[in-house]
Protein backbone atom coordinates (compact mmCIF):
# COMPACT_ATOMS: atom_id res chain seq x y z
CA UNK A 1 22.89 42.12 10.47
CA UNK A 2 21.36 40.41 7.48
CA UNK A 3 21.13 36.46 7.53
CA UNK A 4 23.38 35.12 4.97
CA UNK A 5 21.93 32.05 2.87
CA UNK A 6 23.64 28.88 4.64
CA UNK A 7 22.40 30.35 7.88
CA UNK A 8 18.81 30.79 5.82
CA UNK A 9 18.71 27.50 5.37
CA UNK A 10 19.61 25.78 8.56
CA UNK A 11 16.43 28.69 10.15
CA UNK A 12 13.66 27.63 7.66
CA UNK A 13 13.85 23.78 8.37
CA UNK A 14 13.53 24.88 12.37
CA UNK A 15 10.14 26.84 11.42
CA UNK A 16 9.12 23.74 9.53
CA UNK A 17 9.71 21.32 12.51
CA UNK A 18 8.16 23.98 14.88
CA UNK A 19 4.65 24.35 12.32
CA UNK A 20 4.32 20.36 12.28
CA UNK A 21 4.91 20.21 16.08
CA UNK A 22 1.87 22.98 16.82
CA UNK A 23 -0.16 21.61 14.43
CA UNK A 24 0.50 17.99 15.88
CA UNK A 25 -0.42 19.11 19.17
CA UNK A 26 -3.53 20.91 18.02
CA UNK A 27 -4.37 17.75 16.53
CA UNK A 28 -4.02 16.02 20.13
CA UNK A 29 -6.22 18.50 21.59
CA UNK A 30 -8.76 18.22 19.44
CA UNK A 31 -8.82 14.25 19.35
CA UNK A 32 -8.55 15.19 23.02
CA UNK A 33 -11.95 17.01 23.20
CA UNK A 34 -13.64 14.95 20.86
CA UNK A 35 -13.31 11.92 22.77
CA UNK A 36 -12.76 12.80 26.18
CA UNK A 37 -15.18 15.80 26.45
CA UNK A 38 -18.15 13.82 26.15
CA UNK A 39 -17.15 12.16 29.34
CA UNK A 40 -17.24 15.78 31.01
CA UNK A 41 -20.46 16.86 29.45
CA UNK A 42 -22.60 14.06 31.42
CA UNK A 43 -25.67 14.86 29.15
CA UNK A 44 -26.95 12.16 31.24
CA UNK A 45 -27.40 14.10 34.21
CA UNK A 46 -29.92 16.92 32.42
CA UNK A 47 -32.49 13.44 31.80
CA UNK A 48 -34.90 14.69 34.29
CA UNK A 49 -35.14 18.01 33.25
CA UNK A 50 -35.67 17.50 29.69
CA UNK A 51 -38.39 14.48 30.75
CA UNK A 52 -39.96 17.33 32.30
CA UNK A 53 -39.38 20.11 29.85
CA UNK A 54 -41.41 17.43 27.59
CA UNK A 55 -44.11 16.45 29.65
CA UNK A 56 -44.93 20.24 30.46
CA UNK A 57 -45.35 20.97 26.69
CA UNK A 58 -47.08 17.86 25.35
CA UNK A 59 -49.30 16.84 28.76
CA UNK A 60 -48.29 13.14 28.37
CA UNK A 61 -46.01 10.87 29.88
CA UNK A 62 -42.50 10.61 28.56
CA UNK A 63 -39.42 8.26 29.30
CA UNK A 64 -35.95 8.12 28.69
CA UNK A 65 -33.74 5.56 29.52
CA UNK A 66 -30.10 7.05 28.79
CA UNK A 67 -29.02 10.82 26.70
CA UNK A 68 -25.68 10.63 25.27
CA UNK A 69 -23.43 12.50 23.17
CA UNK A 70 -20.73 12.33 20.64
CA UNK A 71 -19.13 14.89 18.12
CA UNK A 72 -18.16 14.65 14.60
CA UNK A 73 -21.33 15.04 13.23
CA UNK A 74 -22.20 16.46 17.03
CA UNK A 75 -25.59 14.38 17.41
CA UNK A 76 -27.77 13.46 20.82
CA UNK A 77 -28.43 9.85 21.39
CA UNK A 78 -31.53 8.61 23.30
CA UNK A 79 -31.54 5.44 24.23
CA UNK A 80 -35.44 4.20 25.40
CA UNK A 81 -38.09 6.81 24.14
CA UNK A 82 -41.10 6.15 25.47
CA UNK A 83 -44.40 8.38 25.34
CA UNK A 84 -47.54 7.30 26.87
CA UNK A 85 -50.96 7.70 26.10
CA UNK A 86 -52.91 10.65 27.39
CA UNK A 87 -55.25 9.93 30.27
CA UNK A 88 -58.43 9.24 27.54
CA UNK A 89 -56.86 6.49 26.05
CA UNK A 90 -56.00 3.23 27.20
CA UNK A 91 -52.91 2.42 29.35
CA UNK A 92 -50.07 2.09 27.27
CA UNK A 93 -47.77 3.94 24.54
CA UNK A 94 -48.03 6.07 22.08
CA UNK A 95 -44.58 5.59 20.19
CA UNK A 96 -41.71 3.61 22.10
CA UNK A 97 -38.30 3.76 20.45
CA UNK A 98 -35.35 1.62 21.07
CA UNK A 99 -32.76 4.42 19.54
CA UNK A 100 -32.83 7.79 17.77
CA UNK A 101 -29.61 9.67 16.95
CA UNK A 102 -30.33 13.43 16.36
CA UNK A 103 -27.74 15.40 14.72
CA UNK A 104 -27.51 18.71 15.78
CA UNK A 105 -26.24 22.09 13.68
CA UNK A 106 -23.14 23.18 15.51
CA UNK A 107 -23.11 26.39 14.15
CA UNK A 108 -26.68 27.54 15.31
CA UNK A 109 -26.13 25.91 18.71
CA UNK A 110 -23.51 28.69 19.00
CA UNK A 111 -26.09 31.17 18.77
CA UNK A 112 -27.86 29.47 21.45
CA UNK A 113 -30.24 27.45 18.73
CA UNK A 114 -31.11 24.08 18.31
CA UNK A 115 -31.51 22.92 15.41
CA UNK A 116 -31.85 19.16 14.39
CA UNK A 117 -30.07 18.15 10.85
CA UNK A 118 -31.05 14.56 10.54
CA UNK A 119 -32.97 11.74 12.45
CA UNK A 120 -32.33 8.33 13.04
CA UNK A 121 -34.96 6.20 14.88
CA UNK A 122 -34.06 2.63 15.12
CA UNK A 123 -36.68 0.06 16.54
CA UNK A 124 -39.64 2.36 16.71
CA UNK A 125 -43.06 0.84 17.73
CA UNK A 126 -46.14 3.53 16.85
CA UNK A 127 -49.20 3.09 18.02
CA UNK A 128 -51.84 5.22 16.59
CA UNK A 129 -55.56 5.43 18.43
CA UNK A 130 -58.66 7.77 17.91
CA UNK A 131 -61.34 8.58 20.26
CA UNK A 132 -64.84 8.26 19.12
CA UNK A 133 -65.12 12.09 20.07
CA UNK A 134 -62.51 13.01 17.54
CA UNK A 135 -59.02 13.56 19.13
CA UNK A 136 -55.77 11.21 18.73
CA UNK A 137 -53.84 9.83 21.49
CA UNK A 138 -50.70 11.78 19.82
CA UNK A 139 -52.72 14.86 19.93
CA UNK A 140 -53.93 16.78 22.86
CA UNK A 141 -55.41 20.11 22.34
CA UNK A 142 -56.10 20.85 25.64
CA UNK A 143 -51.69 20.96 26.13
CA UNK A 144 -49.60 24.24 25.62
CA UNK A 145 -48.11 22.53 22.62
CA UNK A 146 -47.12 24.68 19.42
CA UNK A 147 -45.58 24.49 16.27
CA UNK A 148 -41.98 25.40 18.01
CA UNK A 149 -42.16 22.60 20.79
CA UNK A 150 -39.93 20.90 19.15
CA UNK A 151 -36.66 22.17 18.48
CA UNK A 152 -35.17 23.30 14.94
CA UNK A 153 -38.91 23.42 12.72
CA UNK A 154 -38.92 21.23 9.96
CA UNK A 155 -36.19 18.63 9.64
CA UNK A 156 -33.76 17.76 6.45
CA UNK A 157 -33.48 14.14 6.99
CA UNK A 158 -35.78 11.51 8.89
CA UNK A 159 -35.06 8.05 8.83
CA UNK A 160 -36.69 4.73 9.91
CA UNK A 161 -35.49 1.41 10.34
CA UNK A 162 -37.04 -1.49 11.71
CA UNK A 163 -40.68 0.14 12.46
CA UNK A 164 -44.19 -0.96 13.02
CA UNK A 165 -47.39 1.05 12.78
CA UNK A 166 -50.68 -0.22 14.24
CA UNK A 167 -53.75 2.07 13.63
CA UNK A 168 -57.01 1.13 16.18
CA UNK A 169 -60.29 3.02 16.99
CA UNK A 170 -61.95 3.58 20.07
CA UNK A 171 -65.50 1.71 20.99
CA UNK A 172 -68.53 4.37 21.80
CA UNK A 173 -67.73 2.66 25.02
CA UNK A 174 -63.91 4.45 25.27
CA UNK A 175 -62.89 0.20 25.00
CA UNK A 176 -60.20 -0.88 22.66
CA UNK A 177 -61.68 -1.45 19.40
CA UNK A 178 -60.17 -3.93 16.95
CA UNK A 179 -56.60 -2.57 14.57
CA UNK A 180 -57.83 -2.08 11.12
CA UNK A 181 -54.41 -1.38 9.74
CA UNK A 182 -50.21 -2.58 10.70
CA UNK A 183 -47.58 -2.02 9.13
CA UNK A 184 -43.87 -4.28 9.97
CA UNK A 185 -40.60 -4.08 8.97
CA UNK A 186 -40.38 -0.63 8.06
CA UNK A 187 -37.80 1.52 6.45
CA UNK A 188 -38.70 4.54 5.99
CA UNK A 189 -36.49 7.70 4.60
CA UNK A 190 -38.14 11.50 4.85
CA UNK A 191 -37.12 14.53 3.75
CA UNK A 192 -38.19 18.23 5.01
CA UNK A 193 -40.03 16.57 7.87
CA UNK A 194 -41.96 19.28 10.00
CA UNK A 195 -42.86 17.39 13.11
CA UNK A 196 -44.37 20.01 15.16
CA UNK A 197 -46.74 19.95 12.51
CA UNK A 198 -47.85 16.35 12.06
CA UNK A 199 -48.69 16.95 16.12
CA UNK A 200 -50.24 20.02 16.50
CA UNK A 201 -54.13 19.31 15.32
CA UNK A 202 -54.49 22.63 13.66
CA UNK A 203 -51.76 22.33 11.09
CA UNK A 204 -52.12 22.61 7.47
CA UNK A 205 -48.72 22.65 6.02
CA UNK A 206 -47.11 19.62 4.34
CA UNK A 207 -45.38 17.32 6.99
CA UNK A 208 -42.58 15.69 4.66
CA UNK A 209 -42.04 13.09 1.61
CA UNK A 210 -39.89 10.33 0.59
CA UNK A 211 -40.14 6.90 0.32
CA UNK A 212 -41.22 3.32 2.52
CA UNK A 213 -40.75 -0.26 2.61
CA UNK A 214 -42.68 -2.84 4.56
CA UNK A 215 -42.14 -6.28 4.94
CA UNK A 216 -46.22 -6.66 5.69
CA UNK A 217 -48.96 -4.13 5.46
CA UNK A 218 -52.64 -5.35 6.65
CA UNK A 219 -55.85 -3.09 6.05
CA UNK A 220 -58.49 -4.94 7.99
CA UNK A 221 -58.49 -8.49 7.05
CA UNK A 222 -56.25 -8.27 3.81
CA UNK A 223 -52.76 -7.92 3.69
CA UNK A 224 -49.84 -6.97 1.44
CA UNK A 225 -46.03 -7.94 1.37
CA UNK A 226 -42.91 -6.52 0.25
CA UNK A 227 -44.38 -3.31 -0.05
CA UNK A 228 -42.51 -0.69 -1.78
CA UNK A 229 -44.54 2.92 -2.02
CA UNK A 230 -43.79 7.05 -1.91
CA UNK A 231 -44.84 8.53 1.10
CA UNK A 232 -46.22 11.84 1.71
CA UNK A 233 -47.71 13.58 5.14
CA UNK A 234 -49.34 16.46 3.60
CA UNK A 235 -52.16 18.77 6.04
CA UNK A 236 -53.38 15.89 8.70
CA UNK A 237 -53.22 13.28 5.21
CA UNK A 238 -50.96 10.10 4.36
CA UNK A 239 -50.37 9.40 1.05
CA UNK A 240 -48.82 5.86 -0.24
CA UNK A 241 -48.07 6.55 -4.01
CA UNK A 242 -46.70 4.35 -6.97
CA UNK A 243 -46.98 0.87 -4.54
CA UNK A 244 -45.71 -1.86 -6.00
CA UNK A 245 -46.44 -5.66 -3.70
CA UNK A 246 -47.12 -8.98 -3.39
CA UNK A 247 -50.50 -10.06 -2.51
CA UNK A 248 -51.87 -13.43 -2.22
CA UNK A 249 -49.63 -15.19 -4.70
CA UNK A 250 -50.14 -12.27 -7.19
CA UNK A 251 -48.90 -8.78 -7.57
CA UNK A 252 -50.70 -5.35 -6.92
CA UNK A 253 -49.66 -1.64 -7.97
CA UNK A 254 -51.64 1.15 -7.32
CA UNK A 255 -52.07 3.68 -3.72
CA UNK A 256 -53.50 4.05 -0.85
CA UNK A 257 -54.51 7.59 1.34
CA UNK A 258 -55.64 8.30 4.81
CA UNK A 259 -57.38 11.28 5.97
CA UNK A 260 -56.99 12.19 9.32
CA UNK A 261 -58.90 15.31 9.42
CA UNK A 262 -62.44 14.82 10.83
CA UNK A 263 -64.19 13.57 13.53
CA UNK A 264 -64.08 9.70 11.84
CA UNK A 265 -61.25 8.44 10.18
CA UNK A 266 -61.52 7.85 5.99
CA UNK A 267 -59.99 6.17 3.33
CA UNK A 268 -59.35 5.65 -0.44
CA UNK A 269 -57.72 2.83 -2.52
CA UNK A 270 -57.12 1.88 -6.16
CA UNK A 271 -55.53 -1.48 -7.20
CA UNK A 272 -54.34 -3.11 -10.10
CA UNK A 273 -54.23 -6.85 -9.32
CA UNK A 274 -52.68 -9.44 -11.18
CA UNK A 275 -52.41 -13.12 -10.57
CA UNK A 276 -54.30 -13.42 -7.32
CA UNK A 277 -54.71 -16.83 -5.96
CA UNK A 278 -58.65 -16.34 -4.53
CA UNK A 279 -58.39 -19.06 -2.26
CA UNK A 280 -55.88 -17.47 -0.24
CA UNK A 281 -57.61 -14.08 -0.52
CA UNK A 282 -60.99 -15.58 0.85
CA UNK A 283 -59.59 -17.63 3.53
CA UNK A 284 -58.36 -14.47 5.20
CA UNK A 285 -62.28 -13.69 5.88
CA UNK A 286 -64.87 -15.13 7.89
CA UNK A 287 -66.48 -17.69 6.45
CA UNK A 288 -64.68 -17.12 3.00
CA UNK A 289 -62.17 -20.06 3.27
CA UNK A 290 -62.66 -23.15 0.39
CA UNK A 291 -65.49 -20.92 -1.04
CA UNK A 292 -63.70 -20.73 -4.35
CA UNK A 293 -60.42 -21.12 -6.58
CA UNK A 294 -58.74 -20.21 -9.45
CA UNK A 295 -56.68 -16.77 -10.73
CA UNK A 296 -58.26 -13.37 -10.33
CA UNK A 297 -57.13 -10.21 -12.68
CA UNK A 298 -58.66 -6.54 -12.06
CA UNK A 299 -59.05 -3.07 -11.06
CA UNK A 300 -60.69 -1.95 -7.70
CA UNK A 301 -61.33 1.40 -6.52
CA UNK A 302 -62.23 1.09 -2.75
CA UNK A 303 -62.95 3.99 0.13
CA UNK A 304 -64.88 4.57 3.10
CA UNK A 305 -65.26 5.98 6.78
CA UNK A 306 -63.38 3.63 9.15
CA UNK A 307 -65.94 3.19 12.10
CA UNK A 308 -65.46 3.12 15.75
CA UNK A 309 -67.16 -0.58 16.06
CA UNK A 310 -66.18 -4.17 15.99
CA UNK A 311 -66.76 -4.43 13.13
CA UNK A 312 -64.55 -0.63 11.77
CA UNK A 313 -64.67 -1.70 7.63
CA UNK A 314 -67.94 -2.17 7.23
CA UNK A 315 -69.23 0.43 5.93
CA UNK A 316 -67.07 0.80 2.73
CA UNK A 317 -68.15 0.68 -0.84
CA UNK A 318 -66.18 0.56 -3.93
CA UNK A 319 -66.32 -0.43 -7.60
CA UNK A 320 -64.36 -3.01 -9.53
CA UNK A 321 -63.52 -5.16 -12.72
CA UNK A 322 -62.36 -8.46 -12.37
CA UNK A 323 -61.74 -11.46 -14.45
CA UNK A 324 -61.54 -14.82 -12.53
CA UNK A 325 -60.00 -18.09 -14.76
CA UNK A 326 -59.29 -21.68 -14.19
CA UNK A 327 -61.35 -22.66 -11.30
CA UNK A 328 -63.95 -23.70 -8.74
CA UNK A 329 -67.15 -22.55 -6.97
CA UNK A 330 -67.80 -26.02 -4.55
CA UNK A 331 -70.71 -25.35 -2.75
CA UNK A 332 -72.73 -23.88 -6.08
CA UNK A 333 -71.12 -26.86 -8.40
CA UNK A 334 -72.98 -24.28 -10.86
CA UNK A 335 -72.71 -26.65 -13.65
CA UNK A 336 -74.33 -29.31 -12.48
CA UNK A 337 -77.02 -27.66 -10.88
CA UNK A 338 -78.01 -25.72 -13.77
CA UNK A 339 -77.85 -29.12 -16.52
CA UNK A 340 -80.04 -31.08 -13.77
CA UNK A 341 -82.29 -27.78 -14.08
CA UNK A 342 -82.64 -28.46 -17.35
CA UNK A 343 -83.77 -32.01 -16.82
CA UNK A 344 -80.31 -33.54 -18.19
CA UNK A 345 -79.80 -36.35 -17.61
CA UNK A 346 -76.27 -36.81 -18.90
CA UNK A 347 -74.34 -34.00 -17.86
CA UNK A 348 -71.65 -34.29 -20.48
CA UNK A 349 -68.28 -32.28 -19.93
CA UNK A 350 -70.22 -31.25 -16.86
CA UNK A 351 -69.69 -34.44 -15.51
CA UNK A 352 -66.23 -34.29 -14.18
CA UNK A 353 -66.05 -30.45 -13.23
CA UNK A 354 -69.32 -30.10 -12.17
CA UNK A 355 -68.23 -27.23 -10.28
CA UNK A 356 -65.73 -25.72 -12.55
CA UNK A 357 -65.44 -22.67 -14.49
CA UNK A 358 -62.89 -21.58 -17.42
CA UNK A 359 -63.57 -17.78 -17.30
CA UNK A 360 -65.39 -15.30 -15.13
CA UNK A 361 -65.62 -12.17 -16.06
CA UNK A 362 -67.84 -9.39 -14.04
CA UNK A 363 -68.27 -5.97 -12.81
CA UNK A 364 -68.37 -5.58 -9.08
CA UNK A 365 -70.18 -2.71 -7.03
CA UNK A 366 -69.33 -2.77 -3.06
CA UNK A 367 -72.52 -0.71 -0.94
CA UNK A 368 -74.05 -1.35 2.17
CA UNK A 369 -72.58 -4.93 2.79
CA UNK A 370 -73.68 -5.73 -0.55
CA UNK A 371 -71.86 -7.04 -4.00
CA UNK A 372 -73.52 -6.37 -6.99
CA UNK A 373 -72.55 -6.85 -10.54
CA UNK A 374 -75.01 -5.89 -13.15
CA UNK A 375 -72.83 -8.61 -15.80
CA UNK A 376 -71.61 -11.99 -15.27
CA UNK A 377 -70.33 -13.58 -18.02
CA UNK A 378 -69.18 -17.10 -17.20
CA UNK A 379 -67.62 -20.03 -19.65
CA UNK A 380 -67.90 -22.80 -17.76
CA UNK A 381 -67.51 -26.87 -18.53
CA UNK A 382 -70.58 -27.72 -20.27
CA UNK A 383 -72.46 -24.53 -19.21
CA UNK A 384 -72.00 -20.93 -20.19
CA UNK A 385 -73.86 -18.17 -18.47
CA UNK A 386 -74.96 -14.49 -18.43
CA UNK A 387 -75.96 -13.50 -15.48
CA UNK A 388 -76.85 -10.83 -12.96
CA UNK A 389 -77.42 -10.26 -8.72
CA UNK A 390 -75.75 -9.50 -5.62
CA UNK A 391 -74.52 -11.64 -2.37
CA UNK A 392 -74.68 -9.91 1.25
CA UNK A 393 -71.46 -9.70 2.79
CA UNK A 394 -72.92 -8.39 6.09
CA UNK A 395 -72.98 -12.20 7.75
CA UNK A 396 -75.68 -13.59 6.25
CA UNK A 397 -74.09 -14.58 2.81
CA UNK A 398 -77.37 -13.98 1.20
CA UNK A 399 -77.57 -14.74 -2.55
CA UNK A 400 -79.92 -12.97 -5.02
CA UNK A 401 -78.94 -14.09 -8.86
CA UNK A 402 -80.33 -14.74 -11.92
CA UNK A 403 -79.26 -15.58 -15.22
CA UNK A 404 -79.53 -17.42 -18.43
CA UNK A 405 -77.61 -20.38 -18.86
CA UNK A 406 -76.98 -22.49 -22.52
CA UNK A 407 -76.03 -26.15 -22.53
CA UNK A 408 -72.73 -25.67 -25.01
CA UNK A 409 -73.14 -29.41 -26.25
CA UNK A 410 -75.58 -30.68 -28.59
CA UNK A 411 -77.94 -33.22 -26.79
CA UNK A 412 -80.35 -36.23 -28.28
CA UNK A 413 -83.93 -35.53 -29.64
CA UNK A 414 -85.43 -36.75 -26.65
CA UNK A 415 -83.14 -34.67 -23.84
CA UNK A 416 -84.12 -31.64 -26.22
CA UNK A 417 -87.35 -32.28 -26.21
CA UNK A 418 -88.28 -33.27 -22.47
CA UNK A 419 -85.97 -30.17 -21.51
CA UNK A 420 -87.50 -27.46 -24.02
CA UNK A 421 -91.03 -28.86 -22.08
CA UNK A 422 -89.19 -28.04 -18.94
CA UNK A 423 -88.65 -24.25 -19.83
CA UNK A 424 -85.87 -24.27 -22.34
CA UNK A 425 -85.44 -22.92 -25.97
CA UNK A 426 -83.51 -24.14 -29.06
CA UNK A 427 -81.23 -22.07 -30.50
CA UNK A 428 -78.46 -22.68 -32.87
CA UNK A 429 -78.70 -26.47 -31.70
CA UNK A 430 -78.42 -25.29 -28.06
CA UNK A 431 -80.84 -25.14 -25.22
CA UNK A 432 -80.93 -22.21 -23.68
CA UNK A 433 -83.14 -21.54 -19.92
CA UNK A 434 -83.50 -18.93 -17.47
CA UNK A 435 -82.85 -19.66 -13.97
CA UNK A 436 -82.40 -17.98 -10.52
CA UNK A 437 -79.97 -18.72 -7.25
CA UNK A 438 -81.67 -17.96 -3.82
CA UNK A 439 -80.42 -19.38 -0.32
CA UNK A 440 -76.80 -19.07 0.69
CA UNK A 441 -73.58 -19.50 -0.52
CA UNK A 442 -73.35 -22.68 1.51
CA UNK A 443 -76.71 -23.50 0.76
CA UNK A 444 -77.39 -22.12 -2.69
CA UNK A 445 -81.05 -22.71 -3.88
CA UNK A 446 -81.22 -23.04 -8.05
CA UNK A 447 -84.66 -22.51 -9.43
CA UNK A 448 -86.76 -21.98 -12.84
CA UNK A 449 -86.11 -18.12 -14.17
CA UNK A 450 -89.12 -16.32 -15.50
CA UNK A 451 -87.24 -15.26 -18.65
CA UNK A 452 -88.25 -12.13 -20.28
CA UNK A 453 -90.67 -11.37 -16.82
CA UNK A 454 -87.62 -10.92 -14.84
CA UNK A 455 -87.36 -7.18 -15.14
CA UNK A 456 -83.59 -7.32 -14.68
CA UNK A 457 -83.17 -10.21 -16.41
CA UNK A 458 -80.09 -10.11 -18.25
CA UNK A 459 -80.11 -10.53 -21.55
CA UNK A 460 -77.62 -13.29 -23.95
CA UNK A 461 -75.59 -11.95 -26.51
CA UNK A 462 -73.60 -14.80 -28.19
């Protein structure tokens, strides 16, 4: 019997109330499983296995202190990574993490496939060590590992917050040799991260890109802050592109690569450096502190093999342009050694900056613990030089310079006279002299140039 319409209308509000009650209760359920299944599915309990599925496949140590997991995005969490190093290296770790939060693709799990989406690591401490004899503690060829160790390939998303890198070689002796670079307060975001590659020693694909911030970088003795940069892992490489940071009272833009591929460990640098205050640079060497002040400008282009010594920096070389402005050089007091050179006996504007300069400009040459710079031009307080020569920078400071100064302020008959008997020429109303500057830097020895006999002399264009 058909339904007529008032009975129509009292049946579809029933169907109504019945739909919103099933899909409340579906609702309940699935609130239900989200929060309560978790509890069921004690992760926890498969710890030891997957510590040991781990070990087996990378031959190191690994530790976990708790697995956990939620749903909505369904992710892992590991609480307490640690991974030790292998038994060539020193005791300790590798990488130690305080959290990562690995979100897994639901839909390929149900095809029995794990694949991670994204990756969180919070806290992460990575310490990176190579062997004289070539390997890295995070390698270890003689292991069963393989591109697909790790689960799900190469990874969306990969991102780091609150990190800190230390890089350190090995002596010839297999003893801890000093870190030649650190990195703190990282953030760090990554896409397309392959991480079976950056392990496995035979890999040549590109490892992942985006970008990093560090509160301090250090590359042996000098060090960087608020570091902004692009990052790229790219075939056993690291790239640091576009930096932009703080150095030393100044600013610096420019990059910075690693190559991890041979037997020795190498590196390449260019700079742009504004604003530098040199007697914070210098203080953070041996030996360098209250050697000089003022402003430094420039360009450098550094590289080099980083050794497995004491002493891992010193064998890189480099070229640069720098201009220097509004300082000091104490233990040459240049001007003053140069006018009493002369036989002056009143030293003029030298008088009361007898160790000053206005403007430095020179070209600088970095080779075999050596600085060279084929032209020094210096305006100085009383004094202006061209000049020439090289200090050692292996330890024993050794200077080797020579020059030709010019007294910048017109002097009585008599000074003229006894100094152009001393060496000197007149020209344009000033005396110019050659001179030379043996000994150390803090125990510079001035001396009478030969002039036009110095081969190298340089030669004044004014």
């Amino acid at each position: 019997m058909p339904i007529t319409a008032p009975l129509a209308r009292i049946a579809w509000p029933k169907r109504r109330r019945t739909a919103l009650i099933v899909a409340l209760i579906a609702a309940m359920i699935l609130l239900a499983l989200i929060f309560v299944l978790p509890t069921f599915l004690n992760v926890d309990r498969y710890r030891p296995q997957v510590i040991s599925y781990l070990q087996e496949q990378t031959g190191k140590q690994v530790e976990i202190g708790r697995l956990a997991l939620t749903f909505l995005p369904l992710t892992i969490h590991i609480d307490r990574l640690g991974v030790k190093n292998p038994p060539i290296f020193p005791a300790g770790y590798i990488i130690q993490v305080g959290r990562i939060d690995a979100e897994l693709s639901l839909a390929a799990l149900l095809h029995r496939q794990v694949i991670i989406k994204s990756l969180v690591l919070e806290d992460p401490v990575l310490n990176l060590t190579s062997d004289p004899d070539g390997p890295w503690n995070f390698e270890n060829p003689q292991s069963k590992i393989a591109a697909n160790v790790l689960p799900g390939g190469v990874i969306s998303s990969v991102k780091v917050k609150r990190g800190l890198i230390i890089a350190s070689n090995l002596l010839p002796s297999d003893k801890a040799g000093p870190i030649f670079f650190e990195a703190h307060e990282i953030a760090c975001e990554l896409e397309q991260v392959n991480l079976g590659g950056i392990i496995n020693p035979s890999s040549s694909s590109m490892d992942g890109q985006g970008s990093l911030t560090a509160g301090l970088l250090r590359l042996g003795a000098v060090e960087v802050t608020d570091l902004d940069s692009k990052l790229r892992l790219d075939s056993r490489h690291v790239f640091f592109t576009e930096i932009k940071a703080q150095v030393y009272g100044g600013s610096a833009v420019g990059g910075l690569s690693f190559d991890l591929s041979k037997k020795d460990i190498s590196f390449k640098t260019d700079a742009r450096l504004r604003g530098i205050d040199l007697a914070r640079l210098l203080a953070a060497f041996p030996k360098g502190g209250g050697q000089m002040t003022g402003r430094m400008d420039g360009e450098v282009r550094l590289g080099g093999e980083i050794a497995h010594s004491v002493r891992p920096l010193a064998g890189i070389h480099g070229t640069g342009q720098m201009t220097l402005r509004n300082g000091q050089v104490p233990s040459l007091k240049l001007n003053a050694n140069l006018m009493k050179l002369a036989h002056f006996n009143d030293l003029g504007p030298a008088k009361d900056d007898p160790s000053s300069f206005k403007v430095i400009t020179t070209d600088l040459e970095l080779n075999n613990q050596q600085i060279s710079s084929r032209v020094i031009d210096i305006d100085g307080y009383g004094v202006d030089v061209d000049g020439s020569g090289s200090v050692s920078v292996s330890g024993s400071d050794d200077l080797n310079y020579r020059g030709l100064a010019e007294i910048t302020t017109k002097e009585s008959f008599f000074t003229n006279t006894v100094a152009r008997l001393s060496g000197a020429r007149l020209k344009d109303g000033k005396l110019q002299f050659p001179f030379r500057i043996g000994g150390t830097i803090d125990s510079p020895v001035f001396s009478k140039g030969n002039g036009d006999k110095d081969v190298d002399a340089p030669q004044k264009h004014r």
